[in-house]
Protein backbone atom coordinates (compact mmCIF):
# COMPACT_ATOMS: atom_id res chain seq x y z
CA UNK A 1 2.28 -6.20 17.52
CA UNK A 2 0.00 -9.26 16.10
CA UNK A 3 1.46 -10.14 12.82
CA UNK A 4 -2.58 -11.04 12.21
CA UNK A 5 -3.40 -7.17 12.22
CA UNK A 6 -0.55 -6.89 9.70
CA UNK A 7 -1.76 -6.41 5.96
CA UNK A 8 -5.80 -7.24 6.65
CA UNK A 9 -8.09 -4.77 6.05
CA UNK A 10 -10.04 -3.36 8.98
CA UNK A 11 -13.06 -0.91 10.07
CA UNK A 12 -12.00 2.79 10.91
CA UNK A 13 -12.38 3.57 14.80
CA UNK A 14 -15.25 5.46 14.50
CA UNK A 15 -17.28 2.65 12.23
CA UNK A 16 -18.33 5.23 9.79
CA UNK A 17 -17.19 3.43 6.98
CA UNK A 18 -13.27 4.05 5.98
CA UNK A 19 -11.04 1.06 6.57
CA UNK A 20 -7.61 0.96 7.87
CA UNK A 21 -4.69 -1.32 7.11
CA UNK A 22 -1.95 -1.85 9.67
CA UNK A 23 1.64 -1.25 8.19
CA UNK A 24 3.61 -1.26 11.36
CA UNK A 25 4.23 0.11 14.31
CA UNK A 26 5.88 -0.02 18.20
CA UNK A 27 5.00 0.72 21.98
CA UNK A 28 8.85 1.10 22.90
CA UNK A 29 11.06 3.33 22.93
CA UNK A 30 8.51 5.51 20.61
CA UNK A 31 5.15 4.65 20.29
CA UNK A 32 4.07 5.07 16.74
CA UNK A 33 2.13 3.38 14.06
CA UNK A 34 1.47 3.46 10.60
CA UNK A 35 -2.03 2.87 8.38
CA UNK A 36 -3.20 2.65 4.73
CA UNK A 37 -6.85 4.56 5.13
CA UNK A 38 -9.35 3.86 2.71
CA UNK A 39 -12.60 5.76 2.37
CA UNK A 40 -14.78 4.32 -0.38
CA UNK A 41 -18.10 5.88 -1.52
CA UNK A 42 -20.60 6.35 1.24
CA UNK A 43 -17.80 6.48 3.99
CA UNK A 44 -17.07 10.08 6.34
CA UNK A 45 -15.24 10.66 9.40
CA UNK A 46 -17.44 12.61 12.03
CA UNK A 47 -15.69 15.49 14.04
CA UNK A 48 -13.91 14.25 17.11
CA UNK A 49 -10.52 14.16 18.53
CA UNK A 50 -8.61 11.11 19.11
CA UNK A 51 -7.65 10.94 23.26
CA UNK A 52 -4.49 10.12 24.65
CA UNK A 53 -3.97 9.18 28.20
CA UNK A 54 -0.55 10.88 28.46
CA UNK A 55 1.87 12.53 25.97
CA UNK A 56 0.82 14.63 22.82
CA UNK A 57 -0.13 12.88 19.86
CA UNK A 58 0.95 14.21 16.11
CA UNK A 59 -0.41 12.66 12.99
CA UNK A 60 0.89 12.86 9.14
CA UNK A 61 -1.30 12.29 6.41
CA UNK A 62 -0.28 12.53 3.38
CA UNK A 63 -2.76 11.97 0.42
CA UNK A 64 -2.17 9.71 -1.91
CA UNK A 65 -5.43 9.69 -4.18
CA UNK A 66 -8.70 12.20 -3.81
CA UNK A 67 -11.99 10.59 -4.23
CA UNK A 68 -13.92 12.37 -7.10
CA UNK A 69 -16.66 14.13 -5.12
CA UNK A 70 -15.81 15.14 -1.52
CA UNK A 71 -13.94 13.87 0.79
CA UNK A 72 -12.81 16.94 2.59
CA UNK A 73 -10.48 16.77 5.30
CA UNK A 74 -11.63 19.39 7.74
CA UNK A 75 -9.23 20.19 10.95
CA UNK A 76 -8.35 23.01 13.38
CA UNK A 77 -4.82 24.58 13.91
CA UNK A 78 -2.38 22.68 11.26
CA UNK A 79 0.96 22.67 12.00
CA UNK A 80 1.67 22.53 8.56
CA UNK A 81 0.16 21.74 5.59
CA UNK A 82 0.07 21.63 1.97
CA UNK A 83 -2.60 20.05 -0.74
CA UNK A 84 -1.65 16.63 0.16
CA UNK A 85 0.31 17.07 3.69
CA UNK A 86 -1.77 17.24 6.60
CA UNK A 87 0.81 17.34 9.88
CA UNK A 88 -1.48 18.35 12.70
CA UNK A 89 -2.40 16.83 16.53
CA UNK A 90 -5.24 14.67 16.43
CA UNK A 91 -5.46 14.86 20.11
CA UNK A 92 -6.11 18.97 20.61
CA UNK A 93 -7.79 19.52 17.21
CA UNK A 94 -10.98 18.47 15.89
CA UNK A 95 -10.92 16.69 12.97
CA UNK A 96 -13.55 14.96 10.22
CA UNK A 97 -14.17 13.37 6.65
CA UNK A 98 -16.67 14.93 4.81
CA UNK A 99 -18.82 11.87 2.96
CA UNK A 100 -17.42 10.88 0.10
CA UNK A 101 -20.17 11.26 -2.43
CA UNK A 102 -18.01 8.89 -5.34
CA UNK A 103 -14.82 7.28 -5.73
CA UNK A 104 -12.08 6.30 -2.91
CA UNK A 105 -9.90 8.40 -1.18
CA UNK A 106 -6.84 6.31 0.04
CA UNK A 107 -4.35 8.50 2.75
CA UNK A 108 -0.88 7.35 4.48
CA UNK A 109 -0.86 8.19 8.01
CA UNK A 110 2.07 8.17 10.78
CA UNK A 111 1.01 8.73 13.95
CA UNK A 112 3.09 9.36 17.46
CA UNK A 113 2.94 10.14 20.95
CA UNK A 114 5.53 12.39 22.43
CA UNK A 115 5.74 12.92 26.10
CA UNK A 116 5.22 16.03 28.23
C-alpha cells in the first residue's frame, strides 16, 4: 500500500459525495482494508453492488455517528445486524445511502475477500 493514500481524505467510488479515508489494509495472505467514511450534507450512495473478480466479499460497518436527517443505509439479505452493525456482502446485495438532508454521518468499515 502507498503510505500517500494513508490518512488523506478521498472521494467515495461512486463520486456521489461521501469521502473515504484509508486506515490500512493488505493484498497477501488476506486481502482486506479498512476506511473512515464520511457523508456530509448533500452526499448519498446510489444502489449498486461492489464486483469482485473472484472470492466473496464481506463488509462491516459499524456506525459511529448518524447524520441528523437521513442517511439511511438501505441493503438486501444482512447477515447480521444491529442499530449500528451492518455485517453484510457488498458483492451479492444491493446496497445505498439515502441523501443526507443535514449533518455528517461518519461509518468504520472492514472489508474482505474470501475465496471460493
Amino acid at each position: 500500500m502507498s503510505v500517500r493514500r494513508l490518512f488523506k481524505w478521498r472521494g467515495g467510488r461512486q463520486a456521489s459525495g461521501y469521502d473515504k479515508l484509508f486506515l490500512g489494509g493488505a493484498h497477501w495472505p488476506i486481502r482486506f482494508d479498512i476506511y473512515l467514511l464520511r457523508f456530509p450534507t448533500g452526499s448519498c450512495v446510489p444502489e449498486h453492488k461492489d464486483e469482485v473478480d473472484d472470492g466473496q466479499h464481506y463488509r462491516l460497518n459499524i456506525v459511529l455517528r448518524n447524520a441528523r436527517e437521513e442517511g439511511v443505509f438501505n441493503y438486501e439479505a444482512p447477515i447480521f445486524e444491529t442499530r449500528r452493525i451492518k455485517f453484510f456482502r457488498p458483492d451479492t446485495s444491493l446496497h445505498s445511502v439515502s441523501k443526507i438532508e443535514a449533518g455528517v454521518r461518519y461509518v468504520f468499515s472492514i472489508g474482505w475477500l474470501t475465496h471460493k
